[in-house]
Protein backbone atom coordinates (compact mmCIF):
# COMPACT_ATOMS: atom_id res chain seq x y z
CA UNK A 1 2.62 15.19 17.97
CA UNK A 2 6.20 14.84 19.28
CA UNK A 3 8.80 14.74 17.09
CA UNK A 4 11.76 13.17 18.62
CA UNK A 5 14.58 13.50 16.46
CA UNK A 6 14.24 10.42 13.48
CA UNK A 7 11.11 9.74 14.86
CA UNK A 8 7.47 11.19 15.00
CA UNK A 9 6.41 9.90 18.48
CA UNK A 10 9.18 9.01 21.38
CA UNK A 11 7.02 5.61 21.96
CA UNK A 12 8.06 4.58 18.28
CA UNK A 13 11.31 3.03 20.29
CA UNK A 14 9.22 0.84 22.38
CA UNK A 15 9.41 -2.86 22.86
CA UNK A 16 6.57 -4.24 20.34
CA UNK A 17 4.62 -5.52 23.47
CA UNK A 18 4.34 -2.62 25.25
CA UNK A 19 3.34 -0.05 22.38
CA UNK A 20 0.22 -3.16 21.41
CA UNK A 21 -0.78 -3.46 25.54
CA UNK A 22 -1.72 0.61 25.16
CA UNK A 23 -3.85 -0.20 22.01
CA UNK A 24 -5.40 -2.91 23.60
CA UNK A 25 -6.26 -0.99 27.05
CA UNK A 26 -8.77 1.13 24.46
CA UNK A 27 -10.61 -2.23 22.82
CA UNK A 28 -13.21 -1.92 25.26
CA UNK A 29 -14.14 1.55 25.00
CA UNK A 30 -14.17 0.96 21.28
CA UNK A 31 -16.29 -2.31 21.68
CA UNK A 32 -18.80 -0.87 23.41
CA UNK A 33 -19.35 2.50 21.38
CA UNK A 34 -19.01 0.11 17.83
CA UNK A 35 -21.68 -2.35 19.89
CA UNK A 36 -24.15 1.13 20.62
CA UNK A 37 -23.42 3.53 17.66
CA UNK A 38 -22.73 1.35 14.79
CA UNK A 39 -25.24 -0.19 12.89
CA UNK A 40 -22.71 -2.43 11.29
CA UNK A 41 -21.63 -3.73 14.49
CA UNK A 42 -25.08 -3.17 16.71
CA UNK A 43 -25.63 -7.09 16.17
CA UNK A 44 -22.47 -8.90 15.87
CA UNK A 45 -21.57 -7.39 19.03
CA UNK A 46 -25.10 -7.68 20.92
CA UNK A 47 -23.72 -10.66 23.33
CA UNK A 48 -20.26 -9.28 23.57
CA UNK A 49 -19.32 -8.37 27.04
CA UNK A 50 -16.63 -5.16 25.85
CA UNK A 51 -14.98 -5.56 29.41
CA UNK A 52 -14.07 -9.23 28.47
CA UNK A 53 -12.45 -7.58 25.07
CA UNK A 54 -9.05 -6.90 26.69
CA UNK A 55 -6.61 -9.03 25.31
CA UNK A 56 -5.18 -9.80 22.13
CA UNK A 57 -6.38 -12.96 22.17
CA UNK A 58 -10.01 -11.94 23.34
CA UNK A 59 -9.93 -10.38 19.91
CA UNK A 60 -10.44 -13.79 18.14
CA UNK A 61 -13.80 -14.29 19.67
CA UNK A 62 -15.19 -11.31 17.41
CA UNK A 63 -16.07 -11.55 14.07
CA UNK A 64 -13.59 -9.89 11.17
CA UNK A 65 -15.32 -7.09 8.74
CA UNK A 66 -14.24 -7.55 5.07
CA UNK A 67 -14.65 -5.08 2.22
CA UNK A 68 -17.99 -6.53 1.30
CA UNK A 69 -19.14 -6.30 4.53
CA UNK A 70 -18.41 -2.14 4.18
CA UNK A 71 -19.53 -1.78 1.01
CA UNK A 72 -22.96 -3.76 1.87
CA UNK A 73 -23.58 -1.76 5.20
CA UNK A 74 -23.02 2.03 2.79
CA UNK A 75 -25.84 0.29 0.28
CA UNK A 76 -28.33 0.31 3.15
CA UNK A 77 -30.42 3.37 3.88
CA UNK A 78 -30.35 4.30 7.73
CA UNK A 79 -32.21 7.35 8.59
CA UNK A 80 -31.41 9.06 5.33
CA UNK A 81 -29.36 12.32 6.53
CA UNK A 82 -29.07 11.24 9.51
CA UNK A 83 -26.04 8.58 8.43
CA UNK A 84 -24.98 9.14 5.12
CA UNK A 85 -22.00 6.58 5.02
CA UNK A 86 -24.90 3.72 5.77
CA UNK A 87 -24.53 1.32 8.53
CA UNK A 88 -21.04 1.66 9.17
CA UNK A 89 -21.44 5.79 10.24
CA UNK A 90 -20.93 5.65 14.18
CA UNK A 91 -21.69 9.41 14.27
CA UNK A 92 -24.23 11.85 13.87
CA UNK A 93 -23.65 13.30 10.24
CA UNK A 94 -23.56 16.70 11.30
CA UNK A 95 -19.79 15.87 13.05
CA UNK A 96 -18.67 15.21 9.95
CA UNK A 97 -15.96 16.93 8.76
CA UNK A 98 -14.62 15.40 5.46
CA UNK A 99 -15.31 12.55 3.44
CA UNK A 100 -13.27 10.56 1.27
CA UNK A 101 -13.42 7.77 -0.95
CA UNK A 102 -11.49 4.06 -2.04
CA UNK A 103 -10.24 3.66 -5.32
CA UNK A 104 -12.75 1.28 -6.71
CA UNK A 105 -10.52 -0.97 -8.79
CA UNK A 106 -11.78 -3.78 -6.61
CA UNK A 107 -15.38 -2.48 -7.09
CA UNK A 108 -17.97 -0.21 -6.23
CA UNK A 109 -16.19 2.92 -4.42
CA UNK A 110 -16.46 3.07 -0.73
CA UNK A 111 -16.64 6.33 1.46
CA UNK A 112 -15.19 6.96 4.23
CA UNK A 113 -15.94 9.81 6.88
CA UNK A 114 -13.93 12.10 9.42
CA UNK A 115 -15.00 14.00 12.42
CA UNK A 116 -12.55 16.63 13.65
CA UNK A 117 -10.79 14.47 15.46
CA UNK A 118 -10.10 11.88 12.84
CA UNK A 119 -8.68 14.41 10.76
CA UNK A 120 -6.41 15.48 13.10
CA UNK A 121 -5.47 12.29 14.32
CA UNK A 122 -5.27 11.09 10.56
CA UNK A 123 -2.86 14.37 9.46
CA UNK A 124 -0.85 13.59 12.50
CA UNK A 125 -0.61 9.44 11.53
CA UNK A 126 0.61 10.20 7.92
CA UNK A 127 2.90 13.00 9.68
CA UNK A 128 4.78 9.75 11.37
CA UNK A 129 4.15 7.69 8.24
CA UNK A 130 6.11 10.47 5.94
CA UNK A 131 8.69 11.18 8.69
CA UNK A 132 9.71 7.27 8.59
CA UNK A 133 9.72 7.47 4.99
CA UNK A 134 12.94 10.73 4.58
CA UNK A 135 10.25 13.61 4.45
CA UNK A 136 10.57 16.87 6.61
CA UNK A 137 11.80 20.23 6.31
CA UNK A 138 13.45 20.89 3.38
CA UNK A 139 11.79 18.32 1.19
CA UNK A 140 10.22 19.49 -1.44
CA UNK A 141 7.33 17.00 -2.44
CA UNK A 142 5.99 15.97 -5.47
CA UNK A 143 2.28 14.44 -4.52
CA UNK A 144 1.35 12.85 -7.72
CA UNK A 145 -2.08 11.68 -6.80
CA UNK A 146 -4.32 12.79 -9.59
CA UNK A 147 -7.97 12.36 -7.09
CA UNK A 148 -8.17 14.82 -4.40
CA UNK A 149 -11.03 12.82 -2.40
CA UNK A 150 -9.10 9.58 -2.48
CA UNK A 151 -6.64 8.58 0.38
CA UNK A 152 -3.56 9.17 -1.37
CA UNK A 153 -5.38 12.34 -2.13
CA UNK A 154 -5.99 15.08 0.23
CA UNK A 155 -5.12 13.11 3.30
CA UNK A 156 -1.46 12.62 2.12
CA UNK A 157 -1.18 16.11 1.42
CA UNK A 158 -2.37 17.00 4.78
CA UNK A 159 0.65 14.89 6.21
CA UNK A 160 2.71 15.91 3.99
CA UNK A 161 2.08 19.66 5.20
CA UNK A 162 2.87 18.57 8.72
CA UNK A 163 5.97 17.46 8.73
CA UNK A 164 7.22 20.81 7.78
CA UNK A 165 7.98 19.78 3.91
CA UNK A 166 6.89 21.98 1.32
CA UNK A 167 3.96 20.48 -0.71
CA UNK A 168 3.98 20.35 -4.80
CA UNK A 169 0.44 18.20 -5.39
CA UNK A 170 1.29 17.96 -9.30
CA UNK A 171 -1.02 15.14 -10.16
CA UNK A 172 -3.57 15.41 -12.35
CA UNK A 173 -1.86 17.50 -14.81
CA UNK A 174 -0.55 16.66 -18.40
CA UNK A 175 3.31 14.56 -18.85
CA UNK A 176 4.70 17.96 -19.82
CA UNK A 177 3.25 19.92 -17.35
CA UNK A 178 4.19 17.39 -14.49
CA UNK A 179 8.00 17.00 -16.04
CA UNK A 180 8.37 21.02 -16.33
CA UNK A 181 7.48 21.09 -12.41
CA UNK A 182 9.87 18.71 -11.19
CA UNK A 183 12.40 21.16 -13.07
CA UNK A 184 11.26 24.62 -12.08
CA UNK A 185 10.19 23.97 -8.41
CA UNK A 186 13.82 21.89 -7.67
CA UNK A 187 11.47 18.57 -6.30
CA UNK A 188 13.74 16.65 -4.49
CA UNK A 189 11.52 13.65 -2.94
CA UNK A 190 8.96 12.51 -5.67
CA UNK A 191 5.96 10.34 -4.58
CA UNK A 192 4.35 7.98 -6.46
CA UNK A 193 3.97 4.64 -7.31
CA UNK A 194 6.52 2.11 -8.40
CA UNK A 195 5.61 2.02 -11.87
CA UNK A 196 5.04 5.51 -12.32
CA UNK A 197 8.14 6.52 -10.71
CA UNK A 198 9.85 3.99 -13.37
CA UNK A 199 8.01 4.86 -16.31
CA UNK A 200 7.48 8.84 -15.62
CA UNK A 201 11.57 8.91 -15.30
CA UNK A 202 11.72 7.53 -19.18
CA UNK A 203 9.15 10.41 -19.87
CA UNK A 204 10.78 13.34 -17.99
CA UNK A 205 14.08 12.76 -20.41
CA UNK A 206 11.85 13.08 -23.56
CA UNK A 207 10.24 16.01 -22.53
CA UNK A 208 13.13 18.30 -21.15
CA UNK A 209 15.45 16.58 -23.19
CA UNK A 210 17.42 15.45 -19.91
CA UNK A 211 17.45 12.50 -18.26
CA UNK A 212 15.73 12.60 -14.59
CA UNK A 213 18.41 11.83 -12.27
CA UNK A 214 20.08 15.66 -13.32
CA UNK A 215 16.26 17.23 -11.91
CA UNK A 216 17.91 16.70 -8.27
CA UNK A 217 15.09 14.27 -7.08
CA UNK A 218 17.11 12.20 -4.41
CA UNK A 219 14.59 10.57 -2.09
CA UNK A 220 11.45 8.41 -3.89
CA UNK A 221 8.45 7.12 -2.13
CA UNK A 222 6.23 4.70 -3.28
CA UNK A 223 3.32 2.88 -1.99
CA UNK A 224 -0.37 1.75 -4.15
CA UNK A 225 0.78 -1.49 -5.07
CA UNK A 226 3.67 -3.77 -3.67
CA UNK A 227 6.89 -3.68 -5.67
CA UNK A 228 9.57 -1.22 -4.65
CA UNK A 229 11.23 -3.64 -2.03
CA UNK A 230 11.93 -5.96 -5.09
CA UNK A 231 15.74 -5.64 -5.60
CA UNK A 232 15.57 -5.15 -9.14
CA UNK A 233 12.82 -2.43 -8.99
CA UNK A 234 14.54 -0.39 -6.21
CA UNK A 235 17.59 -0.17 -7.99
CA UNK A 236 16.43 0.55 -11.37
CA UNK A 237 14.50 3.68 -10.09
CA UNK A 238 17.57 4.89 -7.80
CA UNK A 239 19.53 4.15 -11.10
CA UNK A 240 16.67 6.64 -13.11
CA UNK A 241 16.38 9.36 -10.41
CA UNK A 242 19.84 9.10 -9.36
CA UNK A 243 17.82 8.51 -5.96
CA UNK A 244 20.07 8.03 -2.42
CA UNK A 245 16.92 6.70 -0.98
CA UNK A 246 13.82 5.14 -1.86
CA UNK A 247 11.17 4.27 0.72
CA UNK A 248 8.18 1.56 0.40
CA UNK A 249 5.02 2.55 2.37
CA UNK A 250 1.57 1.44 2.60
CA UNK A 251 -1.63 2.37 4.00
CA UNK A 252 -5.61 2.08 3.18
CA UNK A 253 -8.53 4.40 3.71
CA UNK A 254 -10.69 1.83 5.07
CA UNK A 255 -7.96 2.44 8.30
CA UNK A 256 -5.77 4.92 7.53
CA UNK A 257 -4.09 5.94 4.50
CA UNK A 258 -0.60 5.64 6.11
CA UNK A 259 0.42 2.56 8.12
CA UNK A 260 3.61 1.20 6.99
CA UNK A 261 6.69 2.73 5.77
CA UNK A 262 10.38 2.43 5.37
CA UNK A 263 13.03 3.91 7.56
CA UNK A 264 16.57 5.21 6.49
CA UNK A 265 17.68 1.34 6.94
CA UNK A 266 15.57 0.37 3.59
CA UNK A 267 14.96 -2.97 5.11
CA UNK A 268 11.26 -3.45 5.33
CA UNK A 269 8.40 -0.95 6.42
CA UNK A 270 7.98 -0.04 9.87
CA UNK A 271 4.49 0.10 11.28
CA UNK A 272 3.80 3.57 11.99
CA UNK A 273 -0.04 4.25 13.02
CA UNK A 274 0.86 3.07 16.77
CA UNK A 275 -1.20 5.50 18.47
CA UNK A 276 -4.29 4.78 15.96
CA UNK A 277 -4.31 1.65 14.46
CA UNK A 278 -3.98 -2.06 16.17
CA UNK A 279 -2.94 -4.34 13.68
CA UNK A 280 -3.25 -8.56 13.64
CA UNK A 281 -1.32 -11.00 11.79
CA UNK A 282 -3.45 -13.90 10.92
CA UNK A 283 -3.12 -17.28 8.86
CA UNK A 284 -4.91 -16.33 6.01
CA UNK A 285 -6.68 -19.44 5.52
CA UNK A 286 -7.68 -20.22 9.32
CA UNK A 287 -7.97 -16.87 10.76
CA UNK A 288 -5.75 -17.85 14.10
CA UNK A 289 -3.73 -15.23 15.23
CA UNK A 290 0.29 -15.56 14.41
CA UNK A 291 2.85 -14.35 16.33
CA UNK A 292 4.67 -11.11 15.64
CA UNK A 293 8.52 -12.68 15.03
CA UNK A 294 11.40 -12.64 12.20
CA UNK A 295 10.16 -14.71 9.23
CA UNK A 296 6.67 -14.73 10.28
CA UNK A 297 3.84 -14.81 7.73
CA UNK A 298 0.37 -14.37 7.42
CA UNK A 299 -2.11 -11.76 6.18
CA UNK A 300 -2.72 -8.19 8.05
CA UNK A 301 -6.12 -7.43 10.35
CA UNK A 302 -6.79 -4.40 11.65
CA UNK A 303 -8.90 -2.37 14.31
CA UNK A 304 -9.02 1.54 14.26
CA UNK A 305 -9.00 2.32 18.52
CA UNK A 306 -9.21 5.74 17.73
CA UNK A 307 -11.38 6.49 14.83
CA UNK A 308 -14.95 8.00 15.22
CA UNK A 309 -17.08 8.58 12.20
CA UNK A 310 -16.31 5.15 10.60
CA UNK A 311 -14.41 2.76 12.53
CA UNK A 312 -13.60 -0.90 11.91
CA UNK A 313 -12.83 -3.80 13.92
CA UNK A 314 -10.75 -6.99 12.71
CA UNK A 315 -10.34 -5.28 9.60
CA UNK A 316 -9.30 -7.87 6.55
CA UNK A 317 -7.02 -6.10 4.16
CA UNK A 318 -6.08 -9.32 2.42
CA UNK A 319 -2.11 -8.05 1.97
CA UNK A 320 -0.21 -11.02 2.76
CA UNK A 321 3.31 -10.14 4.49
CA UNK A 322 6.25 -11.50 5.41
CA UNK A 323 7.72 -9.99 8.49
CA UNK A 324 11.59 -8.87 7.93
CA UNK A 325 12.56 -8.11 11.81
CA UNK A 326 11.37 -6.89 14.99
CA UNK A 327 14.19 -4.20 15.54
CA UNK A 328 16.06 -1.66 13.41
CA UNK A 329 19.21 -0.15 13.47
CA UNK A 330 16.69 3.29 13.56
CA UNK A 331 15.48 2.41 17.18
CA UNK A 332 12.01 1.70 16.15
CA UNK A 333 10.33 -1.14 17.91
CA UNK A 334 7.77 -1.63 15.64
CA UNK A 335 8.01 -4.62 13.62
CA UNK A 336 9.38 -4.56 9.43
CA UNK A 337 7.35 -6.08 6.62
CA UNK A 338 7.51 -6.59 3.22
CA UNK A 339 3.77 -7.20 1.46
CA UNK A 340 4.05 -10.02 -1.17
CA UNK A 341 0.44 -10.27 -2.42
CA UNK A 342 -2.77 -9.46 -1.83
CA UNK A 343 -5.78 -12.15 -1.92
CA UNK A 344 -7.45 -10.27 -4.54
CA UNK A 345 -4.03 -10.39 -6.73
CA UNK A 346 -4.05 -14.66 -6.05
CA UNK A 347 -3.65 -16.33 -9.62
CA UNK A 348 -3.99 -20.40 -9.79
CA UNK A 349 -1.61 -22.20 -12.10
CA UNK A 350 -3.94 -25.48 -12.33
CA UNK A 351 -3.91 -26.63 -8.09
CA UNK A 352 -1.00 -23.62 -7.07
CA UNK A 353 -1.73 -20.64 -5.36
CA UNK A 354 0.77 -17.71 -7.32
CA UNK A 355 1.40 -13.94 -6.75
CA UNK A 356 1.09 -12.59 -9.80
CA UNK A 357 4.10 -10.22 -7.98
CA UNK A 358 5.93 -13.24 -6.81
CA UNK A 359 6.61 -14.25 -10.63
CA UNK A 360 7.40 -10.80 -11.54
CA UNK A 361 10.01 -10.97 -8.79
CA UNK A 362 11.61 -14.47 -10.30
CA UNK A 363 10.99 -13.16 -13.79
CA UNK A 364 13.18 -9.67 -13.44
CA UNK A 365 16.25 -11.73 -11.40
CA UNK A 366 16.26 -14.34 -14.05
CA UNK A 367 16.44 -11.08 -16.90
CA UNK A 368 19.19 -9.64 -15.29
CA UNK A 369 18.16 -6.19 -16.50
CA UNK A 370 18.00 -6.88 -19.53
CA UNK A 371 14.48 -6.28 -19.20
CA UNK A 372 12.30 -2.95 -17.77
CA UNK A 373 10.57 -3.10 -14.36
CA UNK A 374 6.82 -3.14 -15.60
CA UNK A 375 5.61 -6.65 -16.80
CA UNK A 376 2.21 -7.17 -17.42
CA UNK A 377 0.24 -10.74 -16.89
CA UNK A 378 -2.32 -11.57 -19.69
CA UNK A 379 -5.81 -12.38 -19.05
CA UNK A 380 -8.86 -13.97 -21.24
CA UNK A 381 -11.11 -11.62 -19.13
CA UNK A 382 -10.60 -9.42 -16.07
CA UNK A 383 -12.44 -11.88 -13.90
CA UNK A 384 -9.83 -14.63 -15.13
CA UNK A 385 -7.72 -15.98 -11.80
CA UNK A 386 -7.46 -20.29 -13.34
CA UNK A 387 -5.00 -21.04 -16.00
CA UNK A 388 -4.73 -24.48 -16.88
CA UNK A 389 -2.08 -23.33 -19.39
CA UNK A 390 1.33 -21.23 -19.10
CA UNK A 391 0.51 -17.89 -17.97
CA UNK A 392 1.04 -14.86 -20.46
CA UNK A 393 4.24 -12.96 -19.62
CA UNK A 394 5.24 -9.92 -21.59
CA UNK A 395 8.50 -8.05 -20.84
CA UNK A 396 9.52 -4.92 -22.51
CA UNK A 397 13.34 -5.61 -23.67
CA UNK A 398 15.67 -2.23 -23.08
CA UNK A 399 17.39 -3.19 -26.51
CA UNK A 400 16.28 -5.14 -29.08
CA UNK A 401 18.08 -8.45 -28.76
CA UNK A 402 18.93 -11.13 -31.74
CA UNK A 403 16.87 -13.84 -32.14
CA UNK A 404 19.25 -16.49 -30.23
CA UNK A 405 19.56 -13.76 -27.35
CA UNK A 406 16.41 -13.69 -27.17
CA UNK A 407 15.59 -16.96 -27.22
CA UNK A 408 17.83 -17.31 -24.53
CA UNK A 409 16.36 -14.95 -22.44
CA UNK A 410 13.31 -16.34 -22.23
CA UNK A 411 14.02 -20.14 -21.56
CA UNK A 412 15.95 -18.63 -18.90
CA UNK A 413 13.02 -16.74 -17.45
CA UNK A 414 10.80 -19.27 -17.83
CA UNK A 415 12.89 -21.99 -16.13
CA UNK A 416 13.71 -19.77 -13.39
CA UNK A 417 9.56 -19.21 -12.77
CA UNK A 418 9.17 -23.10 -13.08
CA UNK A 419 12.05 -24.50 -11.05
CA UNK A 420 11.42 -21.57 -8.15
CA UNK A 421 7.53 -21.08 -8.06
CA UNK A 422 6.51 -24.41 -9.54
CA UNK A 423 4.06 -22.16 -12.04
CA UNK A 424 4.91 -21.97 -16.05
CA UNK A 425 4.70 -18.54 -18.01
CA UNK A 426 5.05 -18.37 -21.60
CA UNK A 427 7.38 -14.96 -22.15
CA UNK A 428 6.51 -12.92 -24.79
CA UNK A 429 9.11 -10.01 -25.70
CA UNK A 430 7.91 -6.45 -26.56
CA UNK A 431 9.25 -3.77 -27.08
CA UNK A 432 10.44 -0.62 -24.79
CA UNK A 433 7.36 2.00 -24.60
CA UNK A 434 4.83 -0.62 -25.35
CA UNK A 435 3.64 -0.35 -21.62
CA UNK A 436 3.00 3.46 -21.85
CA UNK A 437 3.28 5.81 -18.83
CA UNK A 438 0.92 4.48 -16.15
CA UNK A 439 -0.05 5.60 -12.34
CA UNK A 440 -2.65 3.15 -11.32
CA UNK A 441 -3.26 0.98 -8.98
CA UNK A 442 -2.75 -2.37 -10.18
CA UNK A 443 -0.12 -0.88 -12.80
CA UNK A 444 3.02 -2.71 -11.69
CA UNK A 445 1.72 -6.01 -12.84
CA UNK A 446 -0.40 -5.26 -16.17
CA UNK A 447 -3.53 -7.28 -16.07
CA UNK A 448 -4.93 -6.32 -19.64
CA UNK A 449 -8.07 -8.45 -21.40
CA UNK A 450 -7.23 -10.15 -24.40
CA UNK A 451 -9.32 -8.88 -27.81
């Protein structure tokens, strides 16, 4: 680790080019021990020549892994003790040191292991990732991860601990509890996700009887599902927490739990696993690589040149981003992003392709604030993704308007989806609390089944 002033390693202010070249001079080192260790990758890379893999380019010829493709490789038995994690284990399971797992709220949990190195190299990682995002010492973090074993879990807190903050891991614990913490222990950088931090602010002034931005909580960080670099979300938690800064990150265990996160600037998140992680933008529907530049878009790939006990090469993570700028007024030469969507999140409105957080974008502009930050997008079933119909909007109102206001409210919202996104909702209006307090994943846009 080097901390150089704002940032974790000096080679964050590198040109772009040159920080990718030195994770590209250790693709064929990883090729070949993937191509001899992994089980996963034993065959796809059989006729692959790793010398040849030393380009960015030369990374097209090799297959991408998807999510299935881990969680297939962990149902098949290899040896029994010998590789616990299944196909994908490049290690002998006795250099394991920890093992985590994903969420599951795309499916069947995946785990992930870590030698000794990993760990180290991960803590470090999120150590840059945090740093980027205003933590260091004298923050005193509020972790509010409930799962230990889950990358936001332990991992975070491990980072966390590294950059010299002090660590309060409150998740887990009851409203009260949580709220009485915050107070006692003087938090002033909460962590959490957008719709937590939101709806936990709301909760905090029923409990103490106070309202959240007196607890001294200045700096919020948010990551688990896209949604704080929407200008109407950011600003109604700063308004809550009487925040001076709020930083977007994002990460994934498959990789690394911390990969992205936003500078001082609050103009987009910075890529921060440079000495870990090589990451590809690709066109989402033909795979070709796209090339890092302002306004680019295109869907993030990733290799882990680093990682031992379960690597991954040409990684799909199915976020979709839009790239904000390849420079920053912090000196980082690492491109800024915003994530718009995952593929997983994709809705169709009868032959268009929606973000179910694109509409939630249009929808809280159009409202004006009249309106809270959580909507929620109705489904038939949980497997639902076609409407041939208007799409179910609800929006908790922060008042309760007249019937004409209200009314006019939602022609206006549901013009503003139709003329901008070409998609139709149907608003419905309920009211404030109806949402409840909520931390999960997919908790910023409410996908509930109907009945």
């Amino acid at each position: 680790m080097t901390n150089s002033g704002r940032h974790w390693y000096a080679e964050e202010a590198d040109d772009w080019d040159a920080i990718q070249a030195r994770q590209i001079d250790a693709l064929p080192t990883l090729v070949r021990r993937l191509r001899d260790r992994s089980g996963l990758y034993a065959e796809r890379l059989a006729d692959t020549d790793p010398d040849r893999v030393d380009t960015l380019a030369s990374l097209q010829d090799l297959p991408f892994t998807t999510k299935e493709d881990l969680r297939m490789g962990q149902s098949t038995s290899v040896g029994g003790e010998r590789a616990i994690l299944g196909r994908q284990q490049a290690v002998e399971t006795d250099e394991l040191e920890q093992v985590i797992s994903s969420s599951g709220t795309s499916g069947s949990p995946v785990h992930f292991g870590l030698t000794r190195n990993d760990r180290e190299s991960w803590t470090d990682a999120i150590g840059a990732f945090y740093v980027t995002a205003g933590v260091g010492p004298g923050s005193i973090a509020a972790l509010s991860t409930g799962m230990p074993m889950v990358a936001g879990g332990i991992p975070y807190a491990d980072g966390i601990r590294r950059t010299g903050a002090a660590l309060v891991w409150f998740g887990g614990q009851t409203t009260p509890r949580m709220a009485s913490t915050l107070e006692r222990l003087q938090v002033n950088t909460l962590i959490a996700t957008a719709s937590f931090a939101t709806m936990f602010a709301d909760k905090v002034e029923e409990v103490l009887g106070v309202p959240a931005r007196d607890l001294g909580v200045r700096t919020v960080i948010s990551g688990g599902e896209p949604g704080m670099g929407l200008p109407d979300v950011r600003a109604g938690v700063m308004e809550k927490w009487g925040a001076s800064r709020v930083s977007e990150v994002m990460g994934l265990g498959d990789v690394l739990p911390g990969v992205w996160a936003e500078c001082e600037a609050g103009d987009g998140m910075h890529f921060t696993a440079l000495r870990d992680v090589l990451v590809e933008l690709v066109d989402p529907a033909t795979g070709a690589q796209v090339l890092w530049e302002e306004g680019a878009t295109g869907e993030l790939v990733y290799t882990t040149v680093r990682r031992e006990a379960t690597p991954v090469l040409r990684f799909r993570s199915r976020d979709h981003i839009v790239v904000k700028g390849m420079d920053c007024i912090c000196g980082r030469g690492t491109p800024r992003i915003r994530c718009v969507g995952r593929t997983d999140d994709m809705l169709i409105y009868k032959a268009m392709n929606v973000f179910p957080t694109a509409i939630r974008e249009v929808a809280l502009a159009a409202a004006s604030g009249e309106v809270h930050e959580v909507i929620r997008l109705r489904k038939e079933s949980a497997a639902q993704v076609r409407f041939d119909g208007p799409i179910p909007l609800e929006m908790q109102t922060r008042h309760a308007p007249d019937r004409q206001a209200q009314e006019d409210l939602r022609r206006r919202v549901e013009g503003a989806v139709r003329e901008q996104l070409r998609v139709r909702v149907a608003v419905e209006f309920v009211p404030d609390g109806t949402f409840g307090l909520v931390g999960d994943k997919n908790s910023i846009v409410y996908v509930a089944d109907r009945g």
